[in-house]
PDB file of N, CA and C in Angstrom:
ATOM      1  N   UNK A   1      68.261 182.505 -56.856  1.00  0.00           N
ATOM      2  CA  UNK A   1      67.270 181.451 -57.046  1.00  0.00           C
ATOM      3  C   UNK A   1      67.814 180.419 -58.025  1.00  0.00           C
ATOM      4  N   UNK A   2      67.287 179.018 -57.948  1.00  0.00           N
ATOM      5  CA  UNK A   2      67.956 178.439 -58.799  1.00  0.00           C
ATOM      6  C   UNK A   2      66.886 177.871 -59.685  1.00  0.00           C
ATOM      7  N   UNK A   3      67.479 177.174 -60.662  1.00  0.00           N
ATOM      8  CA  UNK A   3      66.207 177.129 -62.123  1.00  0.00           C
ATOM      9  C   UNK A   3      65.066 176.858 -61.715  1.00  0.00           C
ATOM     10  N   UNK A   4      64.891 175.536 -60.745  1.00  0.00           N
ATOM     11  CA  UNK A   4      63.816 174.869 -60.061  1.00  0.00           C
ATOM     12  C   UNK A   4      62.823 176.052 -59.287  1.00  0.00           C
ATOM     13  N   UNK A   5      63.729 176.562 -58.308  1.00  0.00           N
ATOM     14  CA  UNK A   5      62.872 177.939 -57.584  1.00  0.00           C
ATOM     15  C   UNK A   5      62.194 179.052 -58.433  1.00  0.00           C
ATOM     16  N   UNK A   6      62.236 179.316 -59.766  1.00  0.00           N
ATOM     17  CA  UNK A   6      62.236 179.811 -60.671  1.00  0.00           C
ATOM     18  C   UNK A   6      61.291 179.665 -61.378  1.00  0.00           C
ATOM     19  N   UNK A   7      60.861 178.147 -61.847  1.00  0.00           N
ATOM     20  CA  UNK A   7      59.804 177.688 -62.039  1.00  0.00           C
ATOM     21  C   UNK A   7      58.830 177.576 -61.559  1.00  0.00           C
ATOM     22  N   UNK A   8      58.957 177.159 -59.938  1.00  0.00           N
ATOM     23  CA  UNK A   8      57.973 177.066 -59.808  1.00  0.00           C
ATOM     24  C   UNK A   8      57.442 179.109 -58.920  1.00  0.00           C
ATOM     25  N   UNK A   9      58.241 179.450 -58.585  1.00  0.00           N
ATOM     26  CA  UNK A   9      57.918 180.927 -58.496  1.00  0.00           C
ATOM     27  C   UNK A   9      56.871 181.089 -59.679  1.00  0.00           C
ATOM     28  N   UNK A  10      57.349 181.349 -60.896  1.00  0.00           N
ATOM     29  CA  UNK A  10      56.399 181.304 -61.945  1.00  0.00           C
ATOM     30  C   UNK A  10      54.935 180.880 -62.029  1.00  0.00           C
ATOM     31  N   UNK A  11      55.119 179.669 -61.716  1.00  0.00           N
ATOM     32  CA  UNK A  11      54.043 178.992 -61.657  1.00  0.00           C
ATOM     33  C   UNK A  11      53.160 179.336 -60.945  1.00  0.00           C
ATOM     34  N   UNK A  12      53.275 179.936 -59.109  1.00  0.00           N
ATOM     35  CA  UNK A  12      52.690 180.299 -58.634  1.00  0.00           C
ATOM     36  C   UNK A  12      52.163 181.650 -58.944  1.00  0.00           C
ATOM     37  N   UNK A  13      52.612 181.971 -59.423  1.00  0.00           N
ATOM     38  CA  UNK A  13      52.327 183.503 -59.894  1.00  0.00           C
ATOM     39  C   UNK A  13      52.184 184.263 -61.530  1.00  0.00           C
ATOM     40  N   UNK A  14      51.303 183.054 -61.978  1.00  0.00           N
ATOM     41  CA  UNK A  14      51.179 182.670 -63.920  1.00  0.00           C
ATOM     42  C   UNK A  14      50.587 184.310 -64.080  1.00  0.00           C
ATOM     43  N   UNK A  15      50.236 185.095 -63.495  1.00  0.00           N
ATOM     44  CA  UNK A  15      49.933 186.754 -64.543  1.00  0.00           C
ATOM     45  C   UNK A  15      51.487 187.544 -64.709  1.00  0.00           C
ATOM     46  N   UNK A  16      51.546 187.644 -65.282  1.00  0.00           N
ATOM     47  CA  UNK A  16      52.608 188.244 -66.086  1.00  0.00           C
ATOM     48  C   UNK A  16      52.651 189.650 -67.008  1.00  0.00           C
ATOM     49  N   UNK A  17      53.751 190.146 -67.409  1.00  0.00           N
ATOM     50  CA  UNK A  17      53.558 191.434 -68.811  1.00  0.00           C
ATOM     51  C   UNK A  17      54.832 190.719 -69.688  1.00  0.00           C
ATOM     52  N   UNK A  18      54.348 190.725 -70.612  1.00  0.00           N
ATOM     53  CA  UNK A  18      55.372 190.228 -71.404  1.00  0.00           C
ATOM     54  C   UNK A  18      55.244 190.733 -72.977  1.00  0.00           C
ATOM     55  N   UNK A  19      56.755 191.696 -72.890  1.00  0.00           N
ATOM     56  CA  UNK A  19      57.292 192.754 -73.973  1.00  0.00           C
ATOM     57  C   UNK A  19      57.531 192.157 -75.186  1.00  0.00           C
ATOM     58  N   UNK A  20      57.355 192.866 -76.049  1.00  0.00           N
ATOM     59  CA  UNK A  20      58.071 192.590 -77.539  1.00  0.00           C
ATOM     60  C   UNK A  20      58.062 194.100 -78.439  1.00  0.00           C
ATOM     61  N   UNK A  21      58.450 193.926 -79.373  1.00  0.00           N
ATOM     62  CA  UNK A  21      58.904 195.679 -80.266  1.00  0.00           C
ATOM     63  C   UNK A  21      57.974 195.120 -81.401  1.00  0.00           C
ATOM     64  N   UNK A  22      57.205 196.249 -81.570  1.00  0.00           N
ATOM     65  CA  UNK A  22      55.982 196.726 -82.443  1.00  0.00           C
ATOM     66  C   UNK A  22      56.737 197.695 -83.112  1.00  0.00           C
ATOM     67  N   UNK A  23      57.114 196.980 -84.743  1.00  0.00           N
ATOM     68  CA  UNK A  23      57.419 198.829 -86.021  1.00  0.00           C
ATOM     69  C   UNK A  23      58.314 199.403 -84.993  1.00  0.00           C
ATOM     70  N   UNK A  24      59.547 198.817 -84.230  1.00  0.00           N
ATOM     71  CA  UNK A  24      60.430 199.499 -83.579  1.00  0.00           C
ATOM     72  C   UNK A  24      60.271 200.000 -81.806  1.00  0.00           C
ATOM     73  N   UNK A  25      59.005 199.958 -81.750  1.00  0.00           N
ATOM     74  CA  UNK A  25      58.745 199.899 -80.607  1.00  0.00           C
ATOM     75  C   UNK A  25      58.341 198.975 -79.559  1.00  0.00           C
ATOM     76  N   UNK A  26      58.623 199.759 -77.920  1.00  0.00           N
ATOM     77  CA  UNK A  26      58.562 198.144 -77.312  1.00  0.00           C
ATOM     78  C   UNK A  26      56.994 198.188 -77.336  1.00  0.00           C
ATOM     79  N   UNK A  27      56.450 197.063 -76.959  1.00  0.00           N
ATOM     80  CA  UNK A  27      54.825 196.793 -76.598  1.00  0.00           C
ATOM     81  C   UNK A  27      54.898 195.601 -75.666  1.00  0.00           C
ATOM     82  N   UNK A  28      54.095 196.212 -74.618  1.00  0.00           N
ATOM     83  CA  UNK A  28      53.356 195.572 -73.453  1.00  0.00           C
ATOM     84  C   UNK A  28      52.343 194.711 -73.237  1.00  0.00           C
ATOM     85  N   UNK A  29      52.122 193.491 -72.841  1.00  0.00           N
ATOM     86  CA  UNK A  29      50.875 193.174 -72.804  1.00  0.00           C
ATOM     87  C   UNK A  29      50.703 192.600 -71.475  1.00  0.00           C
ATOM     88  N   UNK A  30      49.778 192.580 -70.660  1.00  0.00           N
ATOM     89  CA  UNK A  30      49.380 191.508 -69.830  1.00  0.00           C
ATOM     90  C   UNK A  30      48.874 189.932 -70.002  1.00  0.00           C
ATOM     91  N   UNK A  31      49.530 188.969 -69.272  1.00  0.00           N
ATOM     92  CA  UNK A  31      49.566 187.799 -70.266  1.00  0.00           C
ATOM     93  C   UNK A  31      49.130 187.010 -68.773  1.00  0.00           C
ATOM     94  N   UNK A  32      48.647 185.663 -69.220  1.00  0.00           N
ATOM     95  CA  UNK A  32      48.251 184.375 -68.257  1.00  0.00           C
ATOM     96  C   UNK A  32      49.360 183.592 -68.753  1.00  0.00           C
ATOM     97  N   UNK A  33      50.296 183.112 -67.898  1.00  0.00           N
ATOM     98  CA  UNK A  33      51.246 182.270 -68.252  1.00  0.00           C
ATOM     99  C   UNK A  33      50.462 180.393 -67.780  1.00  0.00           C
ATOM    100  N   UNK A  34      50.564 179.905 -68.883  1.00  0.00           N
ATOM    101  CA  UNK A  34      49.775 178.280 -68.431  1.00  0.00           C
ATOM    102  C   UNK A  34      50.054 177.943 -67.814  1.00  0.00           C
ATOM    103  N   UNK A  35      52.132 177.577 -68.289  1.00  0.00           N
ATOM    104  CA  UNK A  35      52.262 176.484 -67.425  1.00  0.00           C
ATOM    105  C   UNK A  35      54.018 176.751 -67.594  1.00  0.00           C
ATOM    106  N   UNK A  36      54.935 176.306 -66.635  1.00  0.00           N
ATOM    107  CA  UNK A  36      56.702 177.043 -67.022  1.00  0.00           C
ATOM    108  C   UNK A  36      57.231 175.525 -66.567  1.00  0.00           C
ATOM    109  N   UNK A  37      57.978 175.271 -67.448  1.00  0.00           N
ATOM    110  CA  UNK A  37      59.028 173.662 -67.054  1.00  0.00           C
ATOM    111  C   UNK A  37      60.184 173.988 -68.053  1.00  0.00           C
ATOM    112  N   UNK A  38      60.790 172.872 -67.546  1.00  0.00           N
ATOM    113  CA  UNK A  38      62.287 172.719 -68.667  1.00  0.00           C
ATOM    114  C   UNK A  38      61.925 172.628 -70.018  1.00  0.00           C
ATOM    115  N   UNK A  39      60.983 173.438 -70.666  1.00  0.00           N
ATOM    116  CA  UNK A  39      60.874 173.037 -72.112  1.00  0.00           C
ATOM    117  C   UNK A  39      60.581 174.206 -71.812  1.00  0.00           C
ATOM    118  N   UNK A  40      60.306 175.010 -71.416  1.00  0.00           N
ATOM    119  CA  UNK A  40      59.844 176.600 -71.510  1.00  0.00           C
ATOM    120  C   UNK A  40      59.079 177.438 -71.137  1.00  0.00           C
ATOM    121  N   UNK A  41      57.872 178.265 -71.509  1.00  0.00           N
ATOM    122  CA  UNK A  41      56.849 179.249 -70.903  1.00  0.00           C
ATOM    123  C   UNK A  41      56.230 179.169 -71.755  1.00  0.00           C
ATOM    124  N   UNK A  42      54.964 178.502 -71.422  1.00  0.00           N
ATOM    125  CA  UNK A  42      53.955 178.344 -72.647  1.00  0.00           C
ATOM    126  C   UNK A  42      52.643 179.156 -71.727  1.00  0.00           C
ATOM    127  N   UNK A  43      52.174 180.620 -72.897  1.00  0.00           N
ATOM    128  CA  UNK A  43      51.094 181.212 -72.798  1.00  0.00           C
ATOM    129  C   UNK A  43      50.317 181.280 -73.613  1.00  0.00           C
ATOM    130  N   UNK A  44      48.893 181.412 -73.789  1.00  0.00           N
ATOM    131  CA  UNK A  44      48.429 181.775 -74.725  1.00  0.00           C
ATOM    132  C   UNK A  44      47.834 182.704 -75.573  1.00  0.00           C
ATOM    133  N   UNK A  45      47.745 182.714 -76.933  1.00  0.00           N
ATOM    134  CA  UNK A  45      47.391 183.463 -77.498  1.00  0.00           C
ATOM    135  C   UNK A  45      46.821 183.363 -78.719  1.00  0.00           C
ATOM    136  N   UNK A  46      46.275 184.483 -79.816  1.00  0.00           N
ATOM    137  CA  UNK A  46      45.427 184.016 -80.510  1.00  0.00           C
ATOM    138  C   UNK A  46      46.188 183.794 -81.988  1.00  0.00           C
ATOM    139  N   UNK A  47      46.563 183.064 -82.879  1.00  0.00           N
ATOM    140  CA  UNK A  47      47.256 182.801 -84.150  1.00  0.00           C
ATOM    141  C   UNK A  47      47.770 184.139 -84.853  1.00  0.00           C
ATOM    142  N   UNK A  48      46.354 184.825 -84.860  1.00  0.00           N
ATOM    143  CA  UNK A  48      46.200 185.813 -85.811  1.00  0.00           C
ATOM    144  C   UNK A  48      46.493 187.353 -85.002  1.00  0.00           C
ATOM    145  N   UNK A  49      46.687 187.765 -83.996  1.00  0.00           N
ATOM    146  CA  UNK A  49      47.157 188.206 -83.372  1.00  0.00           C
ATOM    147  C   UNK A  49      48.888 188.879 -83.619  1.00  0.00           C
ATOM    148  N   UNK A  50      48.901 190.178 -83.385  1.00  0.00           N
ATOM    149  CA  UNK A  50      50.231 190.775 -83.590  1.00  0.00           C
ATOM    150  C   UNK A  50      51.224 190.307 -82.728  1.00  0.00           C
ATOM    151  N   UNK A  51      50.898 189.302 -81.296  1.00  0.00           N
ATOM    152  CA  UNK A  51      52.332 189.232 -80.452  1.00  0.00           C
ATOM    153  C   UNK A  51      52.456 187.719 -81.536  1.00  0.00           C
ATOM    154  N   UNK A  52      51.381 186.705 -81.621  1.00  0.00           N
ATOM    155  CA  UNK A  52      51.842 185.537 -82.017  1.00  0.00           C
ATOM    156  C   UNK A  52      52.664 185.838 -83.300  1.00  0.00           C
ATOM    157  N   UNK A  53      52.147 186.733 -84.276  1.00  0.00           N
ATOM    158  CA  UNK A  53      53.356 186.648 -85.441  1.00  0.00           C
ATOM    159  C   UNK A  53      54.623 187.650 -84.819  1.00  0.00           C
ATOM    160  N   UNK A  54      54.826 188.689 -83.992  1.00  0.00           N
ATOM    161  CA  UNK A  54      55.785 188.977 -83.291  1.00  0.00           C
ATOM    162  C   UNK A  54      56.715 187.716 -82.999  1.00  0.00           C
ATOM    163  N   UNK A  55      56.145 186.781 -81.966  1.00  0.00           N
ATOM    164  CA  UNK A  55      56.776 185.978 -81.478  1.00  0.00           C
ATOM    165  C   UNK A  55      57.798 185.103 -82.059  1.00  0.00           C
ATOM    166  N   UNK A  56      56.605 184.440 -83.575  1.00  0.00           N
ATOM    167  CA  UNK A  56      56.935 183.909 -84.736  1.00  0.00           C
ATOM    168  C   UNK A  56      57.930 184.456 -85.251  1.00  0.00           C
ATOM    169  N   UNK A  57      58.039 185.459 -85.558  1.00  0.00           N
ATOM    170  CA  UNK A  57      59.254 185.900 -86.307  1.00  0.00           C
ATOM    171  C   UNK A  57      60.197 186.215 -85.696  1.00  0.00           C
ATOM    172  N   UNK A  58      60.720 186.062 -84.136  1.00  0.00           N
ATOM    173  CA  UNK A  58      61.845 186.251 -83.689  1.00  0.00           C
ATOM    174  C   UNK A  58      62.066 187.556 -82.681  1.00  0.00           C
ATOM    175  N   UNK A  59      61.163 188.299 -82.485  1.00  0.00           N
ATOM    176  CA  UNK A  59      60.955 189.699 -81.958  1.00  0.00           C
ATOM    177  C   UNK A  59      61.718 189.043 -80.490  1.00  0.00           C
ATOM    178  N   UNK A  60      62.172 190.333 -79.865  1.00  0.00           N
ATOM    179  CA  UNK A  60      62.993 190.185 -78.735  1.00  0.00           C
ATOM    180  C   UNK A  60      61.471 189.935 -77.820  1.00  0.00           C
ATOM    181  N   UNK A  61      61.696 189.685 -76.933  1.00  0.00           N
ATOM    182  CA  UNK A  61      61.046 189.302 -75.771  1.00  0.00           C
ATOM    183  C   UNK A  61      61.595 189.097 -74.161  1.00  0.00           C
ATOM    184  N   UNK A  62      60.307 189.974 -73.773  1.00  0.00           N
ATOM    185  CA  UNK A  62      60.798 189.895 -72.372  1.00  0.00           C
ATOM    186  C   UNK A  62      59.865 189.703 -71.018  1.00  0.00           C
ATOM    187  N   UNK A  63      60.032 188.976 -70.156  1.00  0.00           N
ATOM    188  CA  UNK A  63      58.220 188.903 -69.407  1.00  0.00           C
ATOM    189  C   UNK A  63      58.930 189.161 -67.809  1.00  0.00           C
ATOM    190  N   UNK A  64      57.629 189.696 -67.385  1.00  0.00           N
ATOM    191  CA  UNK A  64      58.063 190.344 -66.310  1.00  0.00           C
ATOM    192  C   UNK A  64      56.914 189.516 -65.154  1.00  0.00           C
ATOM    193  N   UNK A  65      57.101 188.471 -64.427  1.00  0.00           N
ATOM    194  CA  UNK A  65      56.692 188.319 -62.770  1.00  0.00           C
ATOM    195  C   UNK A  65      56.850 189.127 -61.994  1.00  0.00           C
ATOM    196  N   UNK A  66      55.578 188.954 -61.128  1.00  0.00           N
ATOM    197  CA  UNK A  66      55.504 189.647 -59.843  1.00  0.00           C
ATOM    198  C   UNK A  66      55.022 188.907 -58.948  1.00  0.00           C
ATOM    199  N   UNK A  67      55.098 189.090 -57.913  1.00  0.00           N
ATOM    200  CA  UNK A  67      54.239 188.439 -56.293  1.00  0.00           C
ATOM    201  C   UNK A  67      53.997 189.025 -55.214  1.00  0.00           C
ATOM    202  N   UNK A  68      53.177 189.721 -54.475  1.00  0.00           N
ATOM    203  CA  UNK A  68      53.001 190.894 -53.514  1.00  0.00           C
ATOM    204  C   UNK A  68      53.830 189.844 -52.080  1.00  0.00           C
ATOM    205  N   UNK A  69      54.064 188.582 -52.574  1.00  0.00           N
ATOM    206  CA  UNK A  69      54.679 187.729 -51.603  1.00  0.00           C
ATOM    207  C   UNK A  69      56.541 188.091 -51.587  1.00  0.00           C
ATOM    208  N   UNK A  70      57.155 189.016 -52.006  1.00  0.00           N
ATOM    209  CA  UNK A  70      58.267 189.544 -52.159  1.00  0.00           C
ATOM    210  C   UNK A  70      58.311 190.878 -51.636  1.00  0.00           C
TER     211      UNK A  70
END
């Protein structure tokens, strides 16, 4: 696939799980992805929340798409 197909794959298919490590461990969440372009993957979430300061501070990350269209 190429970046473009990629995006918009995404796009069509904004529910997502997207990982990060909690105190060493990984953690899961189910996520609504907004919106995916050449600036990035913007989802949301709440400030005060453990993924946003996860995120904030650099935690690995990883998000996982799906489509029953594959």
């Amino acid at each position: 696939m190429t970046r473009e197909e990629i995006l918009q794959f995404i796009n069509r298919n904004p529910v997502c799980h997207l990982a990060t490590l909690e105190d060493g461990q990984p953690r899961v969440r189910g996520m609504f992805m907004y919106r995916a372009d050449d600036q990035g993957l913007l989802f949301h979430t709440g400030a005060g929340k453990a993924l946003a300061q996860q995120v904030r501070n650099g935690a690995p990350v990883e998000e996982c798409f799906n489509s029953d269209d594959l």
